[in-house]
Protein backbone atom coordinates (compact mmCIF):
# COMPACT_ATOMS: atom_id res chain seq x y z
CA UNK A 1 7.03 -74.00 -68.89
CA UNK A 2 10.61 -73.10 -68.22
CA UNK A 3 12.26 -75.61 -66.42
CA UNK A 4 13.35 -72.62 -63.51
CA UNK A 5 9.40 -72.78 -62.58
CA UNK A 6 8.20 -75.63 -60.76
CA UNK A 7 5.53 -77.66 -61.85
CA UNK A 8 3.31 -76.04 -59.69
CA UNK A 9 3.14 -73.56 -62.71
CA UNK A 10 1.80 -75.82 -65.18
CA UNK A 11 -1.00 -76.96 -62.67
CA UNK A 12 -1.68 -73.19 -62.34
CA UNK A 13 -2.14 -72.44 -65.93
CA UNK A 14 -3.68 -75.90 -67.21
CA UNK A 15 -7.41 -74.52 -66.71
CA UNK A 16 -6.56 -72.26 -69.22
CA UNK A 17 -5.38 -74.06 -71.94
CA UNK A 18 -8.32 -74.92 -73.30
CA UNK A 19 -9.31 -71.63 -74.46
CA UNK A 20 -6.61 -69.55 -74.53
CA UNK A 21 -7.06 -66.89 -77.96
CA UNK A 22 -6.07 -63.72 -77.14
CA UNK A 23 -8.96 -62.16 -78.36
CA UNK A 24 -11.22 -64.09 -75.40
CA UNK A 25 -8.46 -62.25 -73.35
CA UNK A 26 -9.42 -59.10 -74.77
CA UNK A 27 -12.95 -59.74 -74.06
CA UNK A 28 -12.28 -61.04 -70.79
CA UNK A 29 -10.75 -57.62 -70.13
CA UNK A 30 -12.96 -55.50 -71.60
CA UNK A 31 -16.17 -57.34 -69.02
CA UNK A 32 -13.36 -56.69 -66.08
CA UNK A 33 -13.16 -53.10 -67.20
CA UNK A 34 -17.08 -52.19 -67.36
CA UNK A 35 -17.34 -54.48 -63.87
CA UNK A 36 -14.92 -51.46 -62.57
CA UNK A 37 -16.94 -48.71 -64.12
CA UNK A 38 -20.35 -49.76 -63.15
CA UNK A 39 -19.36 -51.22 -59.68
CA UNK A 40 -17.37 -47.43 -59.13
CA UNK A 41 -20.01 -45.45 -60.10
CA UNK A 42 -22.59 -47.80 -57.70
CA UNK A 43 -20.14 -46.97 -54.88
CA UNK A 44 -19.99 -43.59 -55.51
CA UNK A 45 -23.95 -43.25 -56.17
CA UNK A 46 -24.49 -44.94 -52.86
CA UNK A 47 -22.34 -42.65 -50.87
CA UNK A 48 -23.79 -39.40 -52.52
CA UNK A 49 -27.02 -41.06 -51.21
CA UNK A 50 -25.75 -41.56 -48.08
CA UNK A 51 -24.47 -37.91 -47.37
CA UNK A 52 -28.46 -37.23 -47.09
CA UNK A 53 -30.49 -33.76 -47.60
CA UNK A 54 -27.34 -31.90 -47.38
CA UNK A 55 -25.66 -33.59 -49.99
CA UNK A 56 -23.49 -31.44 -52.67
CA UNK A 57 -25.11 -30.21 -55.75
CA UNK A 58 -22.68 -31.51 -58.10
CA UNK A 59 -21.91 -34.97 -59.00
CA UNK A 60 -18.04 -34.25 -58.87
CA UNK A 61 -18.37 -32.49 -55.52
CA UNK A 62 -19.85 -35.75 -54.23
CA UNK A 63 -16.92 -38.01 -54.88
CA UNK A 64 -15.72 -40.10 -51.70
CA UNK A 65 -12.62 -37.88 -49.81
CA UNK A 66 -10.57 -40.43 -49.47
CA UNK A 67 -9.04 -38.67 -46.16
CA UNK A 68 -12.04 -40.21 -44.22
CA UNK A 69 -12.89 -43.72 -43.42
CA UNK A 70 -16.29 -43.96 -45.32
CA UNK A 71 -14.25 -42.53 -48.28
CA UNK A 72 -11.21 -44.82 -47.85
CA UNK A 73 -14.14 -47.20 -47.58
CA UNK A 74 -15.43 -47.12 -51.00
CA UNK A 75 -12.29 -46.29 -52.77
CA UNK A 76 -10.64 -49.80 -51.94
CA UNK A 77 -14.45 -51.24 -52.80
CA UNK A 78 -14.79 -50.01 -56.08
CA UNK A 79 -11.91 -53.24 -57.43
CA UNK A 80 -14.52 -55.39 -56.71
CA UNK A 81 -16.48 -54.73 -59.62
CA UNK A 82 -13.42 -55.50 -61.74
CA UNK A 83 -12.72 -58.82 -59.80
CA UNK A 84 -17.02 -59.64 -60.39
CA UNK A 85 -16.54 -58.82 -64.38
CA UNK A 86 -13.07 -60.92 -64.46
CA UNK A 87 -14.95 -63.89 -62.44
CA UNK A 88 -17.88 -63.67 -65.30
CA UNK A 89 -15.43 -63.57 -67.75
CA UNK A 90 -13.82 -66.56 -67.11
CA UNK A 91 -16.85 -68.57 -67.07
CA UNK A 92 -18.34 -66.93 -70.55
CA UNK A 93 -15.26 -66.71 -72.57
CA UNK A 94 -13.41 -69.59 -70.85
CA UNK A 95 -15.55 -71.71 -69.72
CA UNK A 96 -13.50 -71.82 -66.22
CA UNK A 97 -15.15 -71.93 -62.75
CA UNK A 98 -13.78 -69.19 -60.56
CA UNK A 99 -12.08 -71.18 -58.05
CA UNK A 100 -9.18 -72.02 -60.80
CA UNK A 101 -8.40 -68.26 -60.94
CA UNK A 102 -6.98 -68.62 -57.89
CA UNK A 103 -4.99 -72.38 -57.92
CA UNK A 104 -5.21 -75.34 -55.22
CA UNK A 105 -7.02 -74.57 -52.52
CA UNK A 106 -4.74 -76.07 -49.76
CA UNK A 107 -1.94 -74.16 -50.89
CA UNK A 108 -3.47 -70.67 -51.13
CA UNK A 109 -4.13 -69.72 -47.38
CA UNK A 110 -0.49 -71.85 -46.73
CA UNK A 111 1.29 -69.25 -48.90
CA UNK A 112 -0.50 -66.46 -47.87
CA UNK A 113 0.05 -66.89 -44.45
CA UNK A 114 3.53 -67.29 -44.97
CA UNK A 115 3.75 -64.11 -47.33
CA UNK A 116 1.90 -61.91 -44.95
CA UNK A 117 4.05 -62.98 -42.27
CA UNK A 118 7.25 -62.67 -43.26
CA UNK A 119 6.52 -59.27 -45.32
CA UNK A 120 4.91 -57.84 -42.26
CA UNK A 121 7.50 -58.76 -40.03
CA UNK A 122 10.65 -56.83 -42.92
CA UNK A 123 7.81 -54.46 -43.49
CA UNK A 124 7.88 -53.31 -39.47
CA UNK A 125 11.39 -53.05 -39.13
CA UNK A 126 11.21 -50.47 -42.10
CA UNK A 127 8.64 -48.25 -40.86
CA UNK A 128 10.36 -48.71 -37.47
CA UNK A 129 13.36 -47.06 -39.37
CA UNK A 130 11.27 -44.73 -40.81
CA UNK A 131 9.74 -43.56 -37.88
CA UNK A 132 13.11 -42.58 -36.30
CA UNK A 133 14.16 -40.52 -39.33
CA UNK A 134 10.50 -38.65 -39.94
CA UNK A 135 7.84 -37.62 -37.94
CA UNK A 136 4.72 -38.42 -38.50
CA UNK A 137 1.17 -36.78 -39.24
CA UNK A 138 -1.46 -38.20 -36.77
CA UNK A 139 -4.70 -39.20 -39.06
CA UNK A 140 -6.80 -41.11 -37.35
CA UNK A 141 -7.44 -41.19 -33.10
CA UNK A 142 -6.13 -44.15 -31.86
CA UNK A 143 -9.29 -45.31 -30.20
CA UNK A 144 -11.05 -45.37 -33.50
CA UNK A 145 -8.40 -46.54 -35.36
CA UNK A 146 -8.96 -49.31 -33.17
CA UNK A 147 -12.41 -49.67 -33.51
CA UNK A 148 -11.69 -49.40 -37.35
CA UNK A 149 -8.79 -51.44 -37.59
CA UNK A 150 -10.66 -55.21 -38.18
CA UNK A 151 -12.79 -53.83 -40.85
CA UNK A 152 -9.79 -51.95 -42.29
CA UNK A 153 -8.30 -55.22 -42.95
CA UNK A 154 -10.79 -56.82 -44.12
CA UNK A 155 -11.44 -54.22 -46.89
CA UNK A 156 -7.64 -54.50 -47.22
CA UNK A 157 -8.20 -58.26 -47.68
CA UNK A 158 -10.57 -57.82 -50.28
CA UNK A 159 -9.22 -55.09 -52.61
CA UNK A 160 -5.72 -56.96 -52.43
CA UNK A 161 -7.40 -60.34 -53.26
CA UNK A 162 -9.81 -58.90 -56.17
CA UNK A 163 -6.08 -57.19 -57.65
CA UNK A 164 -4.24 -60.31 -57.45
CA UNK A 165 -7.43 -62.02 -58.68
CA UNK A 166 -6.88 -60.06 -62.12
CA UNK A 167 -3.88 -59.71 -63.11
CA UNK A 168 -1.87 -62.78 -61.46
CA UNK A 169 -5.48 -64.77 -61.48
CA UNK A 170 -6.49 -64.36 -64.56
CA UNK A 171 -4.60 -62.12 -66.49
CA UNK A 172 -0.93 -64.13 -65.94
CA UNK A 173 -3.03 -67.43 -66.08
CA UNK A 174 -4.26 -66.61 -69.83
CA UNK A 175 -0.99 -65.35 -70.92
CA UNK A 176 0.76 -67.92 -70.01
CA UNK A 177 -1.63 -70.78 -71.79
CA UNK A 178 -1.24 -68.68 -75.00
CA UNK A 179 2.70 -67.63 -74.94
CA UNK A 180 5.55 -69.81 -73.60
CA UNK A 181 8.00 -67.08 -73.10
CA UNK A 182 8.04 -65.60 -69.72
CA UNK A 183 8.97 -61.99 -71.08
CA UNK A 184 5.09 -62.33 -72.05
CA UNK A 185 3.47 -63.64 -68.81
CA UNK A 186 5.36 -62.19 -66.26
CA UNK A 187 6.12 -58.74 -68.41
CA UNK A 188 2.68 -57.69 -69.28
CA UNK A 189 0.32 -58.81 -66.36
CA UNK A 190 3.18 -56.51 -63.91
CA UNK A 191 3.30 -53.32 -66.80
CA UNK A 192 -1.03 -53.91 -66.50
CA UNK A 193 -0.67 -53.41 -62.83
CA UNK A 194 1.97 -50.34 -62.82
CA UNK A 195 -0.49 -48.51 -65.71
CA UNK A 196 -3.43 -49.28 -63.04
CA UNK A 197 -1.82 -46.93 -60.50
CA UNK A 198 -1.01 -44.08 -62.84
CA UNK A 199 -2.52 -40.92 -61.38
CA UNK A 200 -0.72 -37.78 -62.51
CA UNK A 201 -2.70 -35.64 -60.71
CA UNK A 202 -1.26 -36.85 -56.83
CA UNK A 203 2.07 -38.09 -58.07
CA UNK A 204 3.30 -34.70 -60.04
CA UNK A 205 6.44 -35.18 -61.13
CA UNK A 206 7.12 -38.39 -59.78
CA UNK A 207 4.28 -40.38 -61.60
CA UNK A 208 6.47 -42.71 -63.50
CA UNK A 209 8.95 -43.69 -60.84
CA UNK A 210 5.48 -44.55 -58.75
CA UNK A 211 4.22 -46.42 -62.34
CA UNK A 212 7.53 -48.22 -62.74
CA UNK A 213 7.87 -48.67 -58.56
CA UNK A 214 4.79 -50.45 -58.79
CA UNK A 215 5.55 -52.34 -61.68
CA UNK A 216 8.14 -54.13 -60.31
CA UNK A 217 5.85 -54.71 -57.28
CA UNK A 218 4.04 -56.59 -60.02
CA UNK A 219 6.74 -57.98 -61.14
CA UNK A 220 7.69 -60.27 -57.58
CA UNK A 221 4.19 -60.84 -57.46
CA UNK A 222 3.97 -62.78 -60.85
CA UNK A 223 7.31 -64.28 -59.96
CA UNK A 224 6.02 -65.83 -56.63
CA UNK A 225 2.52 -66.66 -58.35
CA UNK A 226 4.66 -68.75 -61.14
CA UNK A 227 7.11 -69.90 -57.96
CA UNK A 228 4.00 -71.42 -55.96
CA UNK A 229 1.53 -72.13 -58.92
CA UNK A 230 -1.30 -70.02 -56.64
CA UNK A 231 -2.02 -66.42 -56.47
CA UNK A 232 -1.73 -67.02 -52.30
CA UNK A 233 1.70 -66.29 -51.46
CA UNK A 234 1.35 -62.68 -54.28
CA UNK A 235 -1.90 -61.97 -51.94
CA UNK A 236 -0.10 -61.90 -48.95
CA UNK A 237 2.82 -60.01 -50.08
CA UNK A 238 0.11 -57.45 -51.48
CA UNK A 239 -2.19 -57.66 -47.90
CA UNK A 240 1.21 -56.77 -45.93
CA UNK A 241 2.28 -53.88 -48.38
CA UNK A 242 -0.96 -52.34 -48.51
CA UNK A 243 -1.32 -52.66 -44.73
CA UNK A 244 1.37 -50.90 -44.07
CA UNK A 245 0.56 -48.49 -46.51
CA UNK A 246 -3.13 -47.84 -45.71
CA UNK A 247 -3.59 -48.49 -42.45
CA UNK A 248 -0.16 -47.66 -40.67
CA UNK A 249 1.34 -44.75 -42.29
CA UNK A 250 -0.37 -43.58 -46.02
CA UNK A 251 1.48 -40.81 -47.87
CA UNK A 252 -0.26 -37.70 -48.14
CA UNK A 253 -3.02 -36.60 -50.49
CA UNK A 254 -3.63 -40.72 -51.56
CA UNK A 255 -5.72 -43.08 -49.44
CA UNK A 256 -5.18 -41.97 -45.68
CA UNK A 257 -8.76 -42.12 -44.72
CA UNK A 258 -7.82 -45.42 -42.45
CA UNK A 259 -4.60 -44.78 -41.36
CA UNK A 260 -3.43 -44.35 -38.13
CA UNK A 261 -0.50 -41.75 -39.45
CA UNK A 262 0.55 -39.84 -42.68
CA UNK A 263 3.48 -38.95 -44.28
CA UNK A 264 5.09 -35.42 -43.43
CA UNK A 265 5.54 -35.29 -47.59
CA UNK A 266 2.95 -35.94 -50.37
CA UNK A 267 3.44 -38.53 -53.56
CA UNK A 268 4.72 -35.52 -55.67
CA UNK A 269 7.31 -34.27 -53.25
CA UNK A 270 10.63 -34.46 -54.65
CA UNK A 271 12.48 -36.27 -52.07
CA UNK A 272 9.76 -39.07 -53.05
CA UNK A 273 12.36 -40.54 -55.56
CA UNK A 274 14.64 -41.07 -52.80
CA UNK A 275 12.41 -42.81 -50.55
CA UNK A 276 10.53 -44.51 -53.50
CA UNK A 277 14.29 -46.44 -53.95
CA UNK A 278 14.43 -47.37 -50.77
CA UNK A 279 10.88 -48.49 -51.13
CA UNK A 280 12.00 -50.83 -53.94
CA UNK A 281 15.40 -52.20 -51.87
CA UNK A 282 12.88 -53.52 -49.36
CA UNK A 283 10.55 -54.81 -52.05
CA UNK A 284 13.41 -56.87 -53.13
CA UNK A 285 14.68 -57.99 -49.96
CA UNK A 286 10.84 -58.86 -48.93
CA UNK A 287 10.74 -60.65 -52.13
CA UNK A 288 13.70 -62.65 -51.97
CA UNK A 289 12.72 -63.82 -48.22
CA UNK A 290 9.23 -65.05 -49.65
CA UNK A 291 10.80 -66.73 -52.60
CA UNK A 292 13.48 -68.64 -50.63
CA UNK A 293 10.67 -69.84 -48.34
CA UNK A 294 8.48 -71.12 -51.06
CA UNK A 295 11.86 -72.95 -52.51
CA UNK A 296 11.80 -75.28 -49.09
């Protein structure tokens, strides 16, 4: 490893030296990517189910709105089939017990707890800036937001753990056994997890400044993973970002089924490249914060 990354690293990655051939990768992939499609179209079959004898006629009709909490629901369930399929691929094509996806167990929760806190805490001053510049779109009544909120963040929990599960997990894990450079393992896992969140169709205009935006949200993510040697302290990072952004205040026309407020503006507005830099700024100082904290 390069001698910038702490040891940590190499602890990290050493499950995965054994059987590191790209083409297990591949595989590996491929049994995350039909865990997603199956598990997604479970989800969605379930909730069809569940809308009863008045259910819509057509199978595209039926698809969750994500603008209500059952919808919201399922939409941050369906990564769970892709965490499942990336679990069973490390045991079939690596012959790797889950647990090792994730790194040592004592310092996991340590580094989560200190990413979540210290992202939360940069993470409210911004929207506490944010809230004296716009004004917000009341989603959800505050009583059941309430009444929502600890299952909220569990789901929360989940989708962000199952995401950092793949590509910092497994994905950065593999790379790294197979390829010494770091242009490799911390490059391609953070391009995976940009390309993940490409949606033209609520983005407009501004879908590769989103893409690349969340690229480089990939990108402090594989940085802390390789700075702790544990996918705890990128999980927390990701729990207090997606907090914010799906259960405080969601942009418009994504996932605002749990959130408390919404944006005035949607993703494809064009003053979205503005904000989506100041977006990054405090990605960076968040990141910096966390990093410096692991460091002591």
């Amino acid at each position: 490893m390069p001698s910038r990354y702490p040891a940590a690293f190499e602890g990290f990655v050493a499950p995965a030296r054994a059987r590191p051939q790209v083409w297990r990768l591949l595989a590996g992939l491929c049994l995350a990517g039909l865990g997603y499609a199956l598990w997604s179209a479970g989800a969605v079959a379930l909730y069809w189910g569940a809308l009863g004898p008045e259910r819509p006629e057509s199978w595209a009709s039926a698809l969750p709105d994500a603008e209500t909490p059952a919808g919201a629901f399922v939409m941050l369930s369906t990564v769970l089939g892709m965490a499942l399929g990336t679990v069973l691929a490390a045991r079939l094509f690596h012959a790797r017990r889950s647990a090792t996806l994730f790194g040592r167990a004592p310092v996991v929760p340590r580094d989560f707890v200190i990413a979540a806190g210290l992202v939360g805490v940069i993470y409210a001053a911004s929207l506490a800036l944010w809230f004296a510049r716009f004004d917000p779109v009341p989603q959800l009544d505050p009583g059941r937001w309430l009444a929502l909120l600890p299952f909220a963040l569990l789901a929360v929990l989940i989708q962000t753990g199952a995401e950092e599960l793949v590509f910092r997990g497994y994905l950065q894990q593999q790379l790294a056994a197979r390829f010494r450079s770091p242009l490799v393992w911390l490059l391609l896992p953070s391009l995976g997890f940009g390309l993940a969140h490409y949606d033209p169709g609520a983005t407009g205009a501004n879908l590769w400044l989103v893409v690349a935006a969340t690229a480089l949200f990939g990108l402090a993510a594989a940085d802390l993973t390789a700075r702790s040697g544990s996918i705890g302290a990128a999980w927390g990072f990701h729990f207090a970002n997606n907090t914010a952004a799906l259960l405080v205040v969601a942009v418009k026309g994504t996932i605002p089924g749990l959130a408390l407020f919404t944006t005035p503006y949607t993703a494809d507005d064009p003053a979205m490249a503005r904000l989506l830099a100041i977006d990054i700024a405090t990605l960076g100082i968040a990141w910096f914060v966390v990093r410096r904290a692991l460091q002591r």
